[in-house]
PDB file of N, CA and C in Angstrom:
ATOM      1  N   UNK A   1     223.539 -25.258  12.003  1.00  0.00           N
ATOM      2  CA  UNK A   1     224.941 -25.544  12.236  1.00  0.00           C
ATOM      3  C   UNK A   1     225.631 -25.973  10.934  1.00  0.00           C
ATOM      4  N   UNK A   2     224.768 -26.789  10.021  1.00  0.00           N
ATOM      5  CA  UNK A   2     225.323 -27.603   8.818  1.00  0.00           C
ATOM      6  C   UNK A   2     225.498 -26.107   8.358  1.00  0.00           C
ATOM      7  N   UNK A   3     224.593 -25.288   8.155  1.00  0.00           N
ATOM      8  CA  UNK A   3     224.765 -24.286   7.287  1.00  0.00           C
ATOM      9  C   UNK A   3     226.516 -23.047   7.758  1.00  0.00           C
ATOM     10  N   UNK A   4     226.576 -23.070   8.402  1.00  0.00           N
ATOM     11  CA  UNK A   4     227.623 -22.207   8.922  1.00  0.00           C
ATOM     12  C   UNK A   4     228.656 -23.198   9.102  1.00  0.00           C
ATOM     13  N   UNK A   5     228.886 -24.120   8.467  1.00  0.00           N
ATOM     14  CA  UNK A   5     230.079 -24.999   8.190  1.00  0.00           C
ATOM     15  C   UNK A   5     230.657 -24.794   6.872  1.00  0.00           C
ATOM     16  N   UNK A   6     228.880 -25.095   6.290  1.00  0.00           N
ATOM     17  CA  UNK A   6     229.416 -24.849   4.566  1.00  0.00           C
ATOM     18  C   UNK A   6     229.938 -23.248   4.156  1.00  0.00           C
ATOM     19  N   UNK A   7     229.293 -22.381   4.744  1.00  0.00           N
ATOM     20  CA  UNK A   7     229.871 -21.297   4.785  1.00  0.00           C
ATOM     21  C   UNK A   7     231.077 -20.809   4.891  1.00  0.00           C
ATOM     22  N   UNK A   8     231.824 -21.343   6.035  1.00  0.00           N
ATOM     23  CA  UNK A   8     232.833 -21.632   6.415  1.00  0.00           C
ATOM     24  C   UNK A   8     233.994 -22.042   5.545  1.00  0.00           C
ATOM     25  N   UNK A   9     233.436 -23.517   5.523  1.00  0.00           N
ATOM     26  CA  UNK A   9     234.248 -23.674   4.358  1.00  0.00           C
ATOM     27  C   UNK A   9     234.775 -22.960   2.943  1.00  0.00           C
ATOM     28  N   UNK A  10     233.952 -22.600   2.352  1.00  0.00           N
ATOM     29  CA  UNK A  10     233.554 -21.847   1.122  1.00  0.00           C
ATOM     30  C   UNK A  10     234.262 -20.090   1.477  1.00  0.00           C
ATOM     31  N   UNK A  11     234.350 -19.822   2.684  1.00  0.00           N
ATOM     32  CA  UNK A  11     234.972 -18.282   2.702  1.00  0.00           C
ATOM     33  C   UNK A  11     236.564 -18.707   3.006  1.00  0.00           C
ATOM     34  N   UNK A  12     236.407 -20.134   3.555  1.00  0.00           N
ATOM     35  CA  UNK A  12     238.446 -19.758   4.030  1.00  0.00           C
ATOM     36  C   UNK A  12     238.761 -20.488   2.264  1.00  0.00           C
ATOM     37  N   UNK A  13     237.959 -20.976   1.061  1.00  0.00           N
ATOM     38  CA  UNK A  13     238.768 -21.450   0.369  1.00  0.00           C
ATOM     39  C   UNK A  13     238.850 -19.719  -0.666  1.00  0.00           C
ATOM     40  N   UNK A  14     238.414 -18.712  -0.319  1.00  0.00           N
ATOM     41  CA  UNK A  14     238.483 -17.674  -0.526  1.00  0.00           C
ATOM     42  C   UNK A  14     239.537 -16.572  -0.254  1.00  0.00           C
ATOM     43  N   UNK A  15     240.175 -17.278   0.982  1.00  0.00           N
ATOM     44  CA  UNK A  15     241.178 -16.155   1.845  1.00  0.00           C
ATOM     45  C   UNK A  15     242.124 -16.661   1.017  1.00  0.00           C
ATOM     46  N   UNK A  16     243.391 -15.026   0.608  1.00  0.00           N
ATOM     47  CA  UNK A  16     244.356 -15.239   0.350  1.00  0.00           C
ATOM     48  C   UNK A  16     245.472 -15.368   1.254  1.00  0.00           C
ATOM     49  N   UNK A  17     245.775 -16.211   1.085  1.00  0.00           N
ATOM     50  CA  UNK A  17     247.179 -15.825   2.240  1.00  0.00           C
ATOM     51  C   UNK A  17     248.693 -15.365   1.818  1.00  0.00           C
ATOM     52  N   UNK A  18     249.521 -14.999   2.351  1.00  0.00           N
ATOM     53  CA  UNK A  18     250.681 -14.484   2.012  1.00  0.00           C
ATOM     54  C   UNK A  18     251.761 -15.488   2.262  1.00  0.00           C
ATOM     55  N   UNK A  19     252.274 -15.579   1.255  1.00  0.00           N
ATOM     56  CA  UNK A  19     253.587 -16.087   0.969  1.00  0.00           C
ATOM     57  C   UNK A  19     254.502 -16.345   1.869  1.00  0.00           C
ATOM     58  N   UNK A  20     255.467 -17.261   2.091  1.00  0.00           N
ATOM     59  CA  UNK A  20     256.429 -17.476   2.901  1.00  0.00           C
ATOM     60  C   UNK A  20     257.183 -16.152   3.182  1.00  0.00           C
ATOM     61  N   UNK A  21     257.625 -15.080   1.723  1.00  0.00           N
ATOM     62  CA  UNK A  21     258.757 -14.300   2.071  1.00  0.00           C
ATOM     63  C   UNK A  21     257.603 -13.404   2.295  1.00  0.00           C
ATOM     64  N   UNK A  22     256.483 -12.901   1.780  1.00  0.00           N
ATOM     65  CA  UNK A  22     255.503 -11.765   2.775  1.00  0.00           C
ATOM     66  C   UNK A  22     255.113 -12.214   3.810  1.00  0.00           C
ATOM     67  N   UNK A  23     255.401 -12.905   4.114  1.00  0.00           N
ATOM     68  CA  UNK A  23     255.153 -13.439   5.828  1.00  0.00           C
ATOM     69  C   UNK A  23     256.145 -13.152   6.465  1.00  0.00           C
ATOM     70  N   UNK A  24     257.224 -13.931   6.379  1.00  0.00           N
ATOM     71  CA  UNK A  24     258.337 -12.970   6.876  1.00  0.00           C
ATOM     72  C   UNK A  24     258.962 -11.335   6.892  1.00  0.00           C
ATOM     73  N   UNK A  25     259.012 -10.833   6.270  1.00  0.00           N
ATOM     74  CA  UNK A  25     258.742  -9.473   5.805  1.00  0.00           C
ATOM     75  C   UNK A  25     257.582  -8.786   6.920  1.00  0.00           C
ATOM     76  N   UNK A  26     256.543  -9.056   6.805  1.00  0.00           N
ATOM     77  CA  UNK A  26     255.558  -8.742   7.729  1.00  0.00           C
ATOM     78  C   UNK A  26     256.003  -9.252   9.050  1.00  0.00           C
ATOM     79  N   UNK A  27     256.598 -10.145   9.426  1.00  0.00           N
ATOM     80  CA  UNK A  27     256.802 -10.497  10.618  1.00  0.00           C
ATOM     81  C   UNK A  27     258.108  -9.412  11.242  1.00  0.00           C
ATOM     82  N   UNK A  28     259.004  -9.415  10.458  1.00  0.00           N
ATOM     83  CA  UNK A  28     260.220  -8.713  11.201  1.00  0.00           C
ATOM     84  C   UNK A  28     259.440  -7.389  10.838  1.00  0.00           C
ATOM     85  N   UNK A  29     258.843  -6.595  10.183  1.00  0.00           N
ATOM     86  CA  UNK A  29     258.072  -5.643  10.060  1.00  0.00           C
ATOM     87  C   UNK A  29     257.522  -5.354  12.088  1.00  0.00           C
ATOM     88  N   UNK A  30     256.421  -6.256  11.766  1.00  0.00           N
ATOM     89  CA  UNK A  30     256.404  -5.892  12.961  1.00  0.00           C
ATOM     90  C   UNK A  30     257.304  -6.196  14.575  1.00  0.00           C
ATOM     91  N   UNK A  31     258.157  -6.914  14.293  1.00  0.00           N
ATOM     92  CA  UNK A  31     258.927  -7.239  15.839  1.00  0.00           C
ATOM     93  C   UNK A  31     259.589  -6.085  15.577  1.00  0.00           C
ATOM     94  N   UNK A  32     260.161  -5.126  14.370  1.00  0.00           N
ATOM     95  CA  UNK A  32     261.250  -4.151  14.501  1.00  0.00           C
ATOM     96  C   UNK A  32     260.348  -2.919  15.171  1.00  0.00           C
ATOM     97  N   UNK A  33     258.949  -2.662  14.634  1.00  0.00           N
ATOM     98  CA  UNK A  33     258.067  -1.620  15.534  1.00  0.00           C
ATOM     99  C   UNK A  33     258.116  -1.826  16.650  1.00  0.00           C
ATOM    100  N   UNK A  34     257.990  -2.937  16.999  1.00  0.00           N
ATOM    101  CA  UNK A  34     257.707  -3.315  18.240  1.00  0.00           C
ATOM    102  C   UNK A  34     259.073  -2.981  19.402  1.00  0.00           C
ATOM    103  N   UNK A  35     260.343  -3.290  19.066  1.00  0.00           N
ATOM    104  CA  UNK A  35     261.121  -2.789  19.391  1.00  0.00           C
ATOM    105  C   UNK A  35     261.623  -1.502  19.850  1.00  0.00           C
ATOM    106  N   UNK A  36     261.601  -0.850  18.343  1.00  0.00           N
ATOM    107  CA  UNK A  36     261.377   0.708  18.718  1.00  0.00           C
ATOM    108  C   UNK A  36     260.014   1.176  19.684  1.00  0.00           C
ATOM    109  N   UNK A  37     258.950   1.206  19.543  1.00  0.00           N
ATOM    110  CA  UNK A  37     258.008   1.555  20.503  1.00  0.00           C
ATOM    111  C   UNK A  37     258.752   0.926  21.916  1.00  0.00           C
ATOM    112  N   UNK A  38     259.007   0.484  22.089  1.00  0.00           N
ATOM    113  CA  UNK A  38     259.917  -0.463  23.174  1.00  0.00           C
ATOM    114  C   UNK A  38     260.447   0.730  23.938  1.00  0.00           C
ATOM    115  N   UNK A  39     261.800   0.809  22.892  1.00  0.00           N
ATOM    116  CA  UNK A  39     263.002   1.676  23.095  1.00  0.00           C
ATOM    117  C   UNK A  39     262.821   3.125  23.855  1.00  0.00           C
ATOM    118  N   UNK A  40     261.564   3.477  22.996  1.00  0.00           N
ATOM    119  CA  UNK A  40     260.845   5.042  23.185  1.00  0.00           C
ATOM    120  C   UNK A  40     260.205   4.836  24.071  1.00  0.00           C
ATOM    121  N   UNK A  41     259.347   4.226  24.746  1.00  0.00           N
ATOM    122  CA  UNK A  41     258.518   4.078  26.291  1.00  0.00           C
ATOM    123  C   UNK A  41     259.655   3.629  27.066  1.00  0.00           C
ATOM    124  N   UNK A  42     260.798   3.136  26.936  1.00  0.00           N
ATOM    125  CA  UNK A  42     261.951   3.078  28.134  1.00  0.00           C
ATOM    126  C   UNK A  42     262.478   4.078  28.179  1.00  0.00           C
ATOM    127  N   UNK A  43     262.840   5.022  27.095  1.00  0.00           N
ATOM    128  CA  UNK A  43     263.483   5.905  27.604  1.00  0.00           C
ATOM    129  C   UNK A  43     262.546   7.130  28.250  1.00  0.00           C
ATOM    130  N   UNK A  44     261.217   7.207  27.701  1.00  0.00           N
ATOM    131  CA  UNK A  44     260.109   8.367  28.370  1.00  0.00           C
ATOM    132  C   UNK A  44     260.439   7.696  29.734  1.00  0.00           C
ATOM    133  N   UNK A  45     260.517   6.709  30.118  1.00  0.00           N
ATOM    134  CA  UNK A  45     260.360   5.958  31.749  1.00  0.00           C
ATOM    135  C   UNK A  45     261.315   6.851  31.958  1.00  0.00           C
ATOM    136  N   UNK A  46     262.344   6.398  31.641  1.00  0.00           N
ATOM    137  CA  UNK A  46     264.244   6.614  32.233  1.00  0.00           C
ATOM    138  C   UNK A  46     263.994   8.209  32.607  1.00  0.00           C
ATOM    139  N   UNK A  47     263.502   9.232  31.349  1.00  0.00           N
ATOM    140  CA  UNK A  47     263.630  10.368  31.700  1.00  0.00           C
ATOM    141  C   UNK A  47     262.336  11.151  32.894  1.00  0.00           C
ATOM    142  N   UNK A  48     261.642  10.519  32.563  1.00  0.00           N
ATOM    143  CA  UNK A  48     260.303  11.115  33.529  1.00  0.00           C
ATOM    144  C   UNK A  48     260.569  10.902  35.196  1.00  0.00           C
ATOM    145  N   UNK A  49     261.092   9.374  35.471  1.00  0.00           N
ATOM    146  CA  UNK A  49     261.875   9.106  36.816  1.00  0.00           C
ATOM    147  C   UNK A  49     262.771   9.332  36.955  1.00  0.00           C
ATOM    148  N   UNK A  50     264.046  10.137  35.907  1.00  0.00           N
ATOM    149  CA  UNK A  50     265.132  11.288  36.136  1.00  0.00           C
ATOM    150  C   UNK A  50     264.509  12.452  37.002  1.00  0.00           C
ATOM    151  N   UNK A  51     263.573  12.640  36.456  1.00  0.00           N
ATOM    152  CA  UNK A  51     263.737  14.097  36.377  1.00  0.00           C
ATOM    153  C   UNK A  51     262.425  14.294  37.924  1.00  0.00           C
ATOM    154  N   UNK A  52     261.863  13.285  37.828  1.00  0.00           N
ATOM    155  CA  UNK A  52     261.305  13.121  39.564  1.00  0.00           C
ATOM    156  C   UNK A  52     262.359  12.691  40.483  1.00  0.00           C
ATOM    157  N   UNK A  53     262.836  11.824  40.616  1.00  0.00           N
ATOM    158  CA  UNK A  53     263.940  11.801  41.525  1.00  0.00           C
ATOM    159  C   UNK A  53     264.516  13.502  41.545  1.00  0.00           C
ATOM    160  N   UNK A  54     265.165  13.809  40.557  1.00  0.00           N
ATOM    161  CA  UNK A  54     266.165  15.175  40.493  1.00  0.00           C
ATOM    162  C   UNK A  54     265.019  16.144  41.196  1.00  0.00           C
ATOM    163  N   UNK A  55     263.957  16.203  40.932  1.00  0.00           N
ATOM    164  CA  UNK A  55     263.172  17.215  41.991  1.00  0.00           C
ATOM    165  C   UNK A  55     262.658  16.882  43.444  1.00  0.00           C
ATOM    166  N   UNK A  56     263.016  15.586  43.633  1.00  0.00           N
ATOM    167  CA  UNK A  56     262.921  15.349  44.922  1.00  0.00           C
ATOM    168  C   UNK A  56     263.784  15.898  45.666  1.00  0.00           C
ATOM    169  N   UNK A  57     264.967  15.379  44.985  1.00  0.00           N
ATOM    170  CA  UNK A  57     266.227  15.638  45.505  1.00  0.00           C
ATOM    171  C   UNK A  57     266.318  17.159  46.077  1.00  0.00           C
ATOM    172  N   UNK A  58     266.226  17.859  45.018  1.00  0.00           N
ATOM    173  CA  UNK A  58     266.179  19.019  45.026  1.00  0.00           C
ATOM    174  C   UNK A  58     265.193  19.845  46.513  1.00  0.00           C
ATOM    175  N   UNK A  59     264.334  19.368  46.509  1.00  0.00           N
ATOM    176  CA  UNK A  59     263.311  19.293  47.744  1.00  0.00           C
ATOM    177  C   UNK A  59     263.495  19.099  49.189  1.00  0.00           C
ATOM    178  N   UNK A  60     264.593  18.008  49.324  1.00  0.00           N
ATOM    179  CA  UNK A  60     265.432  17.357  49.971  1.00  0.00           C
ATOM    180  C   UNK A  60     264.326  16.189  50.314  1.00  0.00           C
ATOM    181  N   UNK A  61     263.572  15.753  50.189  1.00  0.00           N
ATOM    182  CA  UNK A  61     262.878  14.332  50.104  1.00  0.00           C
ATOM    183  C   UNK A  61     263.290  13.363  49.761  1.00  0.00           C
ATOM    184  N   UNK A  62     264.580  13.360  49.235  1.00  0.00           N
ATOM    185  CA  UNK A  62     265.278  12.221  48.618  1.00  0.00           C
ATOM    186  C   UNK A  62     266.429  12.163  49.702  1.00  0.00           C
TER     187      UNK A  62
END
């Protein structure tokens, strides 16, 4: 256990981390993907249950 502490220790004084403004940057980075992927699976919804309804309809099942 002692041993995988010191380890531990010794690899996070290794990690770099990123900066306040590459952190941010990376952050709205990803909420803006995230958005768009959003946008694009609502509208595949919107149109895929258009266009089933419209053939129901069509069917007269609706």
């Amino acid at each position: 256990m002692i041993g995988f502490f010191k380890d531990f220790v010794a690899e996070s004084k290794r990690v770099v981390w990123p900066s306040r403004q590459e952190l941010t940057k990376l952050t709205l980075n990803v909420l803006g993907l995230s958005i768009i992927v959003a946008l694009i699976i609502y509208a595949m919804d919107f149109a895929i249950g258009g266009g089933i309804q419209g053939l129901m309809y069509l069917r007269g099942l609706l």
